[in-house]
Protein backbone atom coordinates (compact mmCIF):
# COMPACT_ATOMS: atom_id res chain seq x y z
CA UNK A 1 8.16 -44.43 16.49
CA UNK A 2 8.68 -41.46 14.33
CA UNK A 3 10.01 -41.59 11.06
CA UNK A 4 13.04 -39.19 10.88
CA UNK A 5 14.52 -38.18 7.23
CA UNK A 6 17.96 -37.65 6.86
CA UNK A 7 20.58 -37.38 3.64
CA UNK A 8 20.91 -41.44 3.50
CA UNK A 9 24.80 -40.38 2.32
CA UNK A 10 25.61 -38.45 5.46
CA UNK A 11 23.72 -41.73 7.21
CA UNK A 12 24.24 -42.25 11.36
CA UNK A 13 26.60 -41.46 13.57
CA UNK A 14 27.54 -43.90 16.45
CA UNK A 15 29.73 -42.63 19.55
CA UNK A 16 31.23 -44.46 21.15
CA UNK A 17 31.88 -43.98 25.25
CA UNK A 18 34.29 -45.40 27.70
CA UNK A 19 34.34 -44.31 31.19
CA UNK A 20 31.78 -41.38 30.41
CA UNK A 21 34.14 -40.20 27.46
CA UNK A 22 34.28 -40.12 23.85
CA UNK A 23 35.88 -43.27 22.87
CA UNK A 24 35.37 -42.29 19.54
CA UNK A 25 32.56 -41.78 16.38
CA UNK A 26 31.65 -43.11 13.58
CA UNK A 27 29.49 -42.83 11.00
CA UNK A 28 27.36 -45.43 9.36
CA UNK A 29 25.45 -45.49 5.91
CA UNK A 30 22.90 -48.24 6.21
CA UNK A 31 22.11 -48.45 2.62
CA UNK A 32 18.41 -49.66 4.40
CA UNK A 33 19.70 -52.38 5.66
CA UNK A 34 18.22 -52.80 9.27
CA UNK A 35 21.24 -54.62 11.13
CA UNK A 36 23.67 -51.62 11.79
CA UNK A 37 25.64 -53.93 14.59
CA UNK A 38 29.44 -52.20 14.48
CA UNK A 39 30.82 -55.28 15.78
CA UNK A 40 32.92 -57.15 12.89
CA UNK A 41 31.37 -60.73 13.77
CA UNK A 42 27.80 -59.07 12.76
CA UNK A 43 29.13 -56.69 9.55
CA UNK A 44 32.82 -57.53 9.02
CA UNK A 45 34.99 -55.54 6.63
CA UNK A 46 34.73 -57.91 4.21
CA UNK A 47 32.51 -60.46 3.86
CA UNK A 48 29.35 -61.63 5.42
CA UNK A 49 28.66 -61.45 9.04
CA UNK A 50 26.97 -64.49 11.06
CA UNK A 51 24.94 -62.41 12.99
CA UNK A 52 21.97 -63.71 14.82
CA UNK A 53 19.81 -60.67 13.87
CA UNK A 54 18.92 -61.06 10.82
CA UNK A 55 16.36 -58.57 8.93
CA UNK A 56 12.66 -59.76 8.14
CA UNK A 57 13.60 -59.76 4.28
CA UNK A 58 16.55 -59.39 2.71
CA UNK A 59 17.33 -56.04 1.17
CA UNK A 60 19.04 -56.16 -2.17
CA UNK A 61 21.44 -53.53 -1.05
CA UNK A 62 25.44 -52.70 -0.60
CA UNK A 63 26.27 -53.89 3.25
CA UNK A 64 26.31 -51.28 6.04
CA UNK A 65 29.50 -48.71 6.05
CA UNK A 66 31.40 -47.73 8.80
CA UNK A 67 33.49 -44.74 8.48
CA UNK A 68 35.57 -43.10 11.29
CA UNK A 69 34.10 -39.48 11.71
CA UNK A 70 36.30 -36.87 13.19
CA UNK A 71 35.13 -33.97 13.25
CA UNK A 72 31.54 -34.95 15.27
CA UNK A 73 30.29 -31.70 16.66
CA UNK A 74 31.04 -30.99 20.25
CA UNK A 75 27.59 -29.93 20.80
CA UNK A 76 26.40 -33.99 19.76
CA UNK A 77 29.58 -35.24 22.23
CA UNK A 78 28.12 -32.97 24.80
CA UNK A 79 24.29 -33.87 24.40
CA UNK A 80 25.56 -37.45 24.64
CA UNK A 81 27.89 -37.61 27.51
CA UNK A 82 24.94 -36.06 29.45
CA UNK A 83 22.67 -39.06 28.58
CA UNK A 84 25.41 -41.86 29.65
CA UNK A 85 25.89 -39.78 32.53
CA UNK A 86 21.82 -39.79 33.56
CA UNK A 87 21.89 -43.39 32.51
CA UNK A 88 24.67 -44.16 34.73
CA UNK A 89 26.53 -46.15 31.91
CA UNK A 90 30.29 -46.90 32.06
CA UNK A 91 30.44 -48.47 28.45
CA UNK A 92 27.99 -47.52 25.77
CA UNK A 93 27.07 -46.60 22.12
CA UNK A 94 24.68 -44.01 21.01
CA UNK A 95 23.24 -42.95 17.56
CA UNK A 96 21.80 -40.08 16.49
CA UNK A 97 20.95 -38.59 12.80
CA UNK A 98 20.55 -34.89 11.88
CA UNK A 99 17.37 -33.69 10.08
CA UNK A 100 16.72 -31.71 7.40
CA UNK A 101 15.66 -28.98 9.77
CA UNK A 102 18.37 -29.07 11.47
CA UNK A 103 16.92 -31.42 14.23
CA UNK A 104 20.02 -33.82 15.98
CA UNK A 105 17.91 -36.74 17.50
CA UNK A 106 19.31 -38.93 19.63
CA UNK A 107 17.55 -42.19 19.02
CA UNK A 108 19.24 -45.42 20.35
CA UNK A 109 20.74 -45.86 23.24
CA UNK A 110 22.86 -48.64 24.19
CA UNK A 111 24.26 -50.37 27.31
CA UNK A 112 26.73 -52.19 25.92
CA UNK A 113 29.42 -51.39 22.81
CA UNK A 114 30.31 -53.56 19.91
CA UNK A 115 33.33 -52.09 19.12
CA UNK A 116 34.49 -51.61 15.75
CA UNK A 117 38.06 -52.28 15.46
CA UNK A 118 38.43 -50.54 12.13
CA UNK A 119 37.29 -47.40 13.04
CA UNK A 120 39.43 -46.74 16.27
CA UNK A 121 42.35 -48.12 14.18
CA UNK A 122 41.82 -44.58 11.85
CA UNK A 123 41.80 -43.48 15.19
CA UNK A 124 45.22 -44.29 16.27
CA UNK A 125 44.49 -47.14 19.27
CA UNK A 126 42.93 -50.75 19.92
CA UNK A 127 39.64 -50.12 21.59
CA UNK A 128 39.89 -53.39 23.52
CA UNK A 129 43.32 -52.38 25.19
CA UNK A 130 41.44 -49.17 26.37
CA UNK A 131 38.04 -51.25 27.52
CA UNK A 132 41.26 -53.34 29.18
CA UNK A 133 42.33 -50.86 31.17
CA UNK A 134 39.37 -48.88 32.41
CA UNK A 135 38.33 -52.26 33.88
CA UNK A 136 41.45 -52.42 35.74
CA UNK A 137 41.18 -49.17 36.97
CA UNK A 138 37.34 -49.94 38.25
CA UNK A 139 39.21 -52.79 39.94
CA UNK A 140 41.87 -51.32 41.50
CA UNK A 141 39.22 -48.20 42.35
CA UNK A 142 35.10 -48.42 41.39
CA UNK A 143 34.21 -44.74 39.80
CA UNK A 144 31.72 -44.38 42.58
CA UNK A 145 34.57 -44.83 45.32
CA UNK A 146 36.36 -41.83 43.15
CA UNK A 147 33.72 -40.11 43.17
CA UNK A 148 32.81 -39.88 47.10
CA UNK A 149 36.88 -38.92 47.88
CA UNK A 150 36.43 -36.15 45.98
């Protein structure tokens, strides 16, 4: 892998994507830390998580941040959405950082989401609830069934 630099304070961001849309972002300073899990069980708001992963060494460093990030640029939601749309992914979280050349790499891609609770609060919802329902919809009517009616 290559090693990308990036302002450690601007750190990550993570979006978030339910039903190939923006559930919503967030961004994440890692302080080096190397478990950057959003889900509270692995890196609660307070206190320490009981994570399986755990780093080769323990860094002598704050704990991972998670901060609700607004204003994401539509180009990143864009770039995104097209990857869980070639990947064919219904729920899924992907991170990218931004360069000091101006380079937005999309790095880690995943097939699954550990919500963050937190962040969607800032947000104004329960990201559960909305998981919830999208999986009653798929129920009631698969995606793919939507898709070949229309």
């Amino acid at each position: 892998q290559e090693y990308l630099p990036h302002d450690p304070e601007q750190g990550i961001v993570r979006l978030e994507f339910l039903g190939g849309e923006l559930l919503y972002a967030m961004r994440v300073k890692t302080h080096g830390r190397f478990n950057l899990c959003p889900s509270p069980v692995c890196n609660p708001d307070d206190g320490d998580g009981v994570c399986d992963v755990q780093a080769p060494e323990a860094i002598a460093a704050p704990p991972v941040e998670f901060y609700p990030y607004r204003d994401v640029p539509r180009e990143a939601v864009e770039m995104a959405a097209a990857i869980v749309r070639a990947a064919r992914l219904d729920v899924g979280g992907i991170e990218y950082l931004e360069t000091p050349d101006g380079r937005r790499v999309f790095y880690d891609i995943n097939a699954n989401s550990n919500l963050r609770p937190s962040v969607a609060q800032a947000f104004g919802f329960d990201p559960f609830e909305r998981v919830v329902d999208f999986l009653a919809r798929e129920l009631q009517t698969p995606s793919w069934m939507r898709a070949l009616s229309s």
